[in-house]
Protein backbone atom coordinates (compact mmCIF):
# COMPACT_ATOMS: atom_id res chain seq x y z
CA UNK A 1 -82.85 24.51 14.23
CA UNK A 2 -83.33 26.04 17.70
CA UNK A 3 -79.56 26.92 19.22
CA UNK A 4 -80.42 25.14 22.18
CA UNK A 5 -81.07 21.83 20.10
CA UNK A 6 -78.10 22.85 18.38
CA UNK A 7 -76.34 23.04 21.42
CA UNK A 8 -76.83 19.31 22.64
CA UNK A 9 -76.32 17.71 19.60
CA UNK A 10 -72.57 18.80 19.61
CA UNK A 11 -72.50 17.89 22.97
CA UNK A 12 -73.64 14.50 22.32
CA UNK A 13 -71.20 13.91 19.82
CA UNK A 14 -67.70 15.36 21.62
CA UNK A 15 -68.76 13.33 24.55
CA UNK A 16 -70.68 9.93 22.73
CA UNK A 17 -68.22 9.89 19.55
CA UNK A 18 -65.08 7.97 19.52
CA UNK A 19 -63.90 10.44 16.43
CA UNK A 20 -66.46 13.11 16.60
CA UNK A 21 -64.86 15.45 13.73
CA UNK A 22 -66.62 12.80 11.65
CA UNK A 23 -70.11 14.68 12.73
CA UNK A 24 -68.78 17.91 13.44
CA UNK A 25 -67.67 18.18 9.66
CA UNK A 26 -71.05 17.51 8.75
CA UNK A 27 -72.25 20.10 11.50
CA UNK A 28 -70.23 22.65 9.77
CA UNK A 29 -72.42 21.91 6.38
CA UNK A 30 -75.61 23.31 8.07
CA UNK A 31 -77.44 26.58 7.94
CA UNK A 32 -76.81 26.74 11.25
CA UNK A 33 -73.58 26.57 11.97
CA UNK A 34 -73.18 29.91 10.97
CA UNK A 35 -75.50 31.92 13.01
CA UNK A 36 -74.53 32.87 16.30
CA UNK A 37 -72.65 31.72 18.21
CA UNK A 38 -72.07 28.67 16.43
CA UNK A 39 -70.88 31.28 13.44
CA UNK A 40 -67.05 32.06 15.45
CA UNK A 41 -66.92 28.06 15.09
CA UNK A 42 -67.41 28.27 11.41
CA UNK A 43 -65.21 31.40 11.17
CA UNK A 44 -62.08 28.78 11.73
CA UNK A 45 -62.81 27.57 8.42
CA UNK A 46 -61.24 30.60 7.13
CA UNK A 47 -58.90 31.48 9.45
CA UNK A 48 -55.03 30.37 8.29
CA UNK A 49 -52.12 29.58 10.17
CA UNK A 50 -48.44 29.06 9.91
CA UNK A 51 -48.03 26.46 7.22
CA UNK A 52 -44.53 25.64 9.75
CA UNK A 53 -46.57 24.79 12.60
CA UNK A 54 -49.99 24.43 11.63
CA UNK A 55 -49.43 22.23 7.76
CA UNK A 56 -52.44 20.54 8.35
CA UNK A 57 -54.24 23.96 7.40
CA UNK A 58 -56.46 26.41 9.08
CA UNK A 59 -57.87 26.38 12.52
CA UNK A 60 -61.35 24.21 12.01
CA UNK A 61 -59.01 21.92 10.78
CA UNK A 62 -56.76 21.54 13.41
CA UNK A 63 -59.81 21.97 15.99
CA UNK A 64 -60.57 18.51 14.60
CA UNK A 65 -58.08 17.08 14.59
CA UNK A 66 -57.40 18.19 18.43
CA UNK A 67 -60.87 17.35 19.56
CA UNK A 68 -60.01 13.42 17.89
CA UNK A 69 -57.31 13.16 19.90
CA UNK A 70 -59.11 14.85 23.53
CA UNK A 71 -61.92 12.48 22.84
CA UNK A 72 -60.60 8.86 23.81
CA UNK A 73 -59.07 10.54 26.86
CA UNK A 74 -61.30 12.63 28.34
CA UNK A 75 -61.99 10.71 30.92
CA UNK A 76 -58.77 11.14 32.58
CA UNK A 77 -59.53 15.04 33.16
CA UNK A 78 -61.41 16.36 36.25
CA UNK A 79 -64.52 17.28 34.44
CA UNK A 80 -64.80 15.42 31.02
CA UNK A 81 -67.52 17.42 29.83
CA UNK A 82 -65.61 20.81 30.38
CA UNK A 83 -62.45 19.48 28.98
CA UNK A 84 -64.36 18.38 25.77
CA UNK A 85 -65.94 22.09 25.40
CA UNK A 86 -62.35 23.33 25.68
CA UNK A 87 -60.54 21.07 23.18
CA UNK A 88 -63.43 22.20 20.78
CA UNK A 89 -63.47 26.35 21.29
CA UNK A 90 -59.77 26.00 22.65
CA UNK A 91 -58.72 28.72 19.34
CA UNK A 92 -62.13 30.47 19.24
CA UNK A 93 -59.81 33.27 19.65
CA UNK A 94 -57.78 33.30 16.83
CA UNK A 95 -60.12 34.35 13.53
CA UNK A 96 -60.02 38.10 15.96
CA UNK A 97 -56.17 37.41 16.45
CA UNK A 98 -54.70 36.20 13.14
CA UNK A 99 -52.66 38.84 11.42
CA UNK A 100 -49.40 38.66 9.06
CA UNK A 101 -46.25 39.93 10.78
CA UNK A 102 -43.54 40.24 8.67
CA UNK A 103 -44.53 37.63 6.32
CA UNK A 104 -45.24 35.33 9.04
CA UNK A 105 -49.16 34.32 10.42
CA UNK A 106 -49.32 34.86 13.94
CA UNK A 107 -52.00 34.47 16.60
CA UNK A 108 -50.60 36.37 19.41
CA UNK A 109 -53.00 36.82 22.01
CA UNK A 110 -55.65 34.32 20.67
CA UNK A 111 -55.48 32.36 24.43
CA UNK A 112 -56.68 35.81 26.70
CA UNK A 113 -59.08 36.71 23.37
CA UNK A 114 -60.41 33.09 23.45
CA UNK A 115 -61.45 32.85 26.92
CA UNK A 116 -63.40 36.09 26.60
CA UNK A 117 -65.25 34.32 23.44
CA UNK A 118 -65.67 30.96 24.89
CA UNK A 119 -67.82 32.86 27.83
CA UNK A 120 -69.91 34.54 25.04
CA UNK A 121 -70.47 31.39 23.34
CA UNK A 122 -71.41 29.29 26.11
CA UNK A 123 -73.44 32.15 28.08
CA UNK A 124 -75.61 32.42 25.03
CA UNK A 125 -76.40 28.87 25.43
CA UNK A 126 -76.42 27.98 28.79
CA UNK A 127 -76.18 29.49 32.46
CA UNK A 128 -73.76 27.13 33.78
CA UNK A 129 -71.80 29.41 35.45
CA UNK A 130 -68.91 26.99 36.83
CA UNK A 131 -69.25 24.98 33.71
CA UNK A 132 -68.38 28.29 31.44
CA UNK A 133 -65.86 29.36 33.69
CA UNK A 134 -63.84 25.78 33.96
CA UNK A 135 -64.45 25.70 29.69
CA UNK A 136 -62.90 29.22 29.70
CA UNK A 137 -60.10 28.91 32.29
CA UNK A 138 -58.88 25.77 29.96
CA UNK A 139 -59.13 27.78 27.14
CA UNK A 140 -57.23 30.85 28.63
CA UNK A 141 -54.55 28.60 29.77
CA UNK A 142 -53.94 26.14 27.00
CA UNK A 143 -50.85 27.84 25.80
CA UNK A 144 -48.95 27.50 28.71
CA UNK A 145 -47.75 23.81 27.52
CA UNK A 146 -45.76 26.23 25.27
CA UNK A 147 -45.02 28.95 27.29
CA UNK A 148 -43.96 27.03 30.59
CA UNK A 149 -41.20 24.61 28.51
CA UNK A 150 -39.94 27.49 26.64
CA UNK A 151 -39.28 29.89 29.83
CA UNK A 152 -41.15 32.04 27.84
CA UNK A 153 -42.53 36.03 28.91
CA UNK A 154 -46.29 34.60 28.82
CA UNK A 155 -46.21 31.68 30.90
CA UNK A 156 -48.15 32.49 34.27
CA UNK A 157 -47.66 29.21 36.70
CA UNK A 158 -49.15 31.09 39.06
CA UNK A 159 -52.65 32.79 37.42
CA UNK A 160 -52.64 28.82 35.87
CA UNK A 161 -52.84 26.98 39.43
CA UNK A 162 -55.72 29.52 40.82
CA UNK A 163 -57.24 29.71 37.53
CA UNK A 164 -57.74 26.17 36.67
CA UNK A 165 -56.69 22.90 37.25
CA UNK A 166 -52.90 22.09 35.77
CA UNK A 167 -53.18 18.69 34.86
CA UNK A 168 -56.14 18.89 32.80
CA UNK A 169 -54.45 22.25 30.70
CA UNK A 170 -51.36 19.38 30.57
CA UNK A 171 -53.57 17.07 28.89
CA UNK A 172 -55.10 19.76 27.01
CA UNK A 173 -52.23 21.25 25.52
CA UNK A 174 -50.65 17.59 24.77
CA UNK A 175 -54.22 17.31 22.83
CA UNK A 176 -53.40 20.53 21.05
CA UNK A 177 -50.08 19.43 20.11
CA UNK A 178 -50.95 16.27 18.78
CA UNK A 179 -53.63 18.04 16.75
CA UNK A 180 -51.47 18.60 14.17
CA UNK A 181 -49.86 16.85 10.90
CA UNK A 182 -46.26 15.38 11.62
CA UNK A 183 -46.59 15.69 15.47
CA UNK A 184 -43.83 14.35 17.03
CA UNK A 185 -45.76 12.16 20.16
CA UNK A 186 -42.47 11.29 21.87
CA UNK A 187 -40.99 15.01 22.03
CA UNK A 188 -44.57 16.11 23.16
CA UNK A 189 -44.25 13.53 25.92
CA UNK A 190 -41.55 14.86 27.31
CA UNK A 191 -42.62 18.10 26.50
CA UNK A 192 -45.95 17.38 28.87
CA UNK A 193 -43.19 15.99 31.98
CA UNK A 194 -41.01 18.77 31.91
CA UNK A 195 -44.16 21.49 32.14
CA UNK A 196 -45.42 18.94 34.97
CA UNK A 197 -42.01 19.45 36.57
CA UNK A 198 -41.68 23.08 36.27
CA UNK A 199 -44.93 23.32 38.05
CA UNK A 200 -43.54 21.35 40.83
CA UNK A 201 -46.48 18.66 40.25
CA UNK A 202 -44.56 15.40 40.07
CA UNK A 203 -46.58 12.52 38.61
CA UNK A 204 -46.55 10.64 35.54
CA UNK A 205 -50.23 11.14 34.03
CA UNK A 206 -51.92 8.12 32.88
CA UNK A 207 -52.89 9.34 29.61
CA UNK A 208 -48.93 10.31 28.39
């Protein structure tokens, strides 16, 4: 199969599908899946993570389960058909970034290192230039759901606001949190209004 046919039939089913890991799993089952660039998709099959956060398994995995959850409301972000790109390559980064640290599996880094990879992927298939660079500023930015809440050394409120648009890396990251086994939806809710608040945007999104 051609990449570019490729190409739109994953975009057909994160924007069409009401669950779309249903065909994405059987994406992943084709020869091509893992040529390039579809191939740093399929490297998440193998790619761990922290049984403490992550016990749902490795990163396809949770891609799956985040893109299940982005799907029904992607229609409350600025640009649906961005957003949906994001949720799918939002830890593109991490196969390049997962290492054991002291007997623990960490990811540091895997936002910057997936925004670089999310341009590669989607330059290879398209020339969308403001399309690939809203995909990739969600992806760069996702973790700072985290990073804002927790006052922690990465968050960058300001980079985020030029960068990209906060309220869709809000829903984003409440996607990503969600996208795992035994998320707790009412902490993340709060978790999604006190990031809003620290950003000094105060409204209550539709989608929490």
């Amino acid at each position: 199969m051609q990449k570019n046919e490729a190409f739109r039939k994953i975009e057909t089913c994160i924007l069409s599908d009401a669950a779309p890991s249903a065909r994405l799993r059987l994406f992943a089952e084709e020869p091509w899946f893992n040529a390039f660039p579809f191939s740093m998709l399929a490297a998440e099959q193998n790619t761990e993570q922290s049984p403490v956060h992550h016990p749902e398994g490795s990163v396809w995995e949770h891609t799956l389960m985040v893109v299940d959850e982005a799907a029904p409301r992607k229609n409350y972000s600025a640009d649906p058909r961005a957003f949906m790109w994001a949720a799918l390559l939002h830890d593109i980064g991490k196969p390049e970034t997962t290492k054991v640290r002291n007997g623990r599996i960490t990811a540091y880094g895997h936002d910057r290192q997936g925004a670089e990879r999310t341009r590669e992927f989607l330059f290879s298939l398209t020339d969308e230039a403001v399309f690939i660079e809203t995909v990739a500023g969600l992806v760069r930015y996702h973790m700072q759901l985290l990073f804002v809440v927790r006052s922690m050394p990465f968050m960058d409120i300001p980079g985020m606001k030029k960068h990209t648009n906060v309220m869709d890396v809000a829903l984003l990251g409440y996607c990503d949190r969600l996208g795992r086994t035994g998320a707790d939806r009412g902490a993340e809710r709060k978790a999604v209004s006190l990031f809003l608040n620290k950003c000094h945007i105060f409204a209550d999104p539709p989608w929490l």
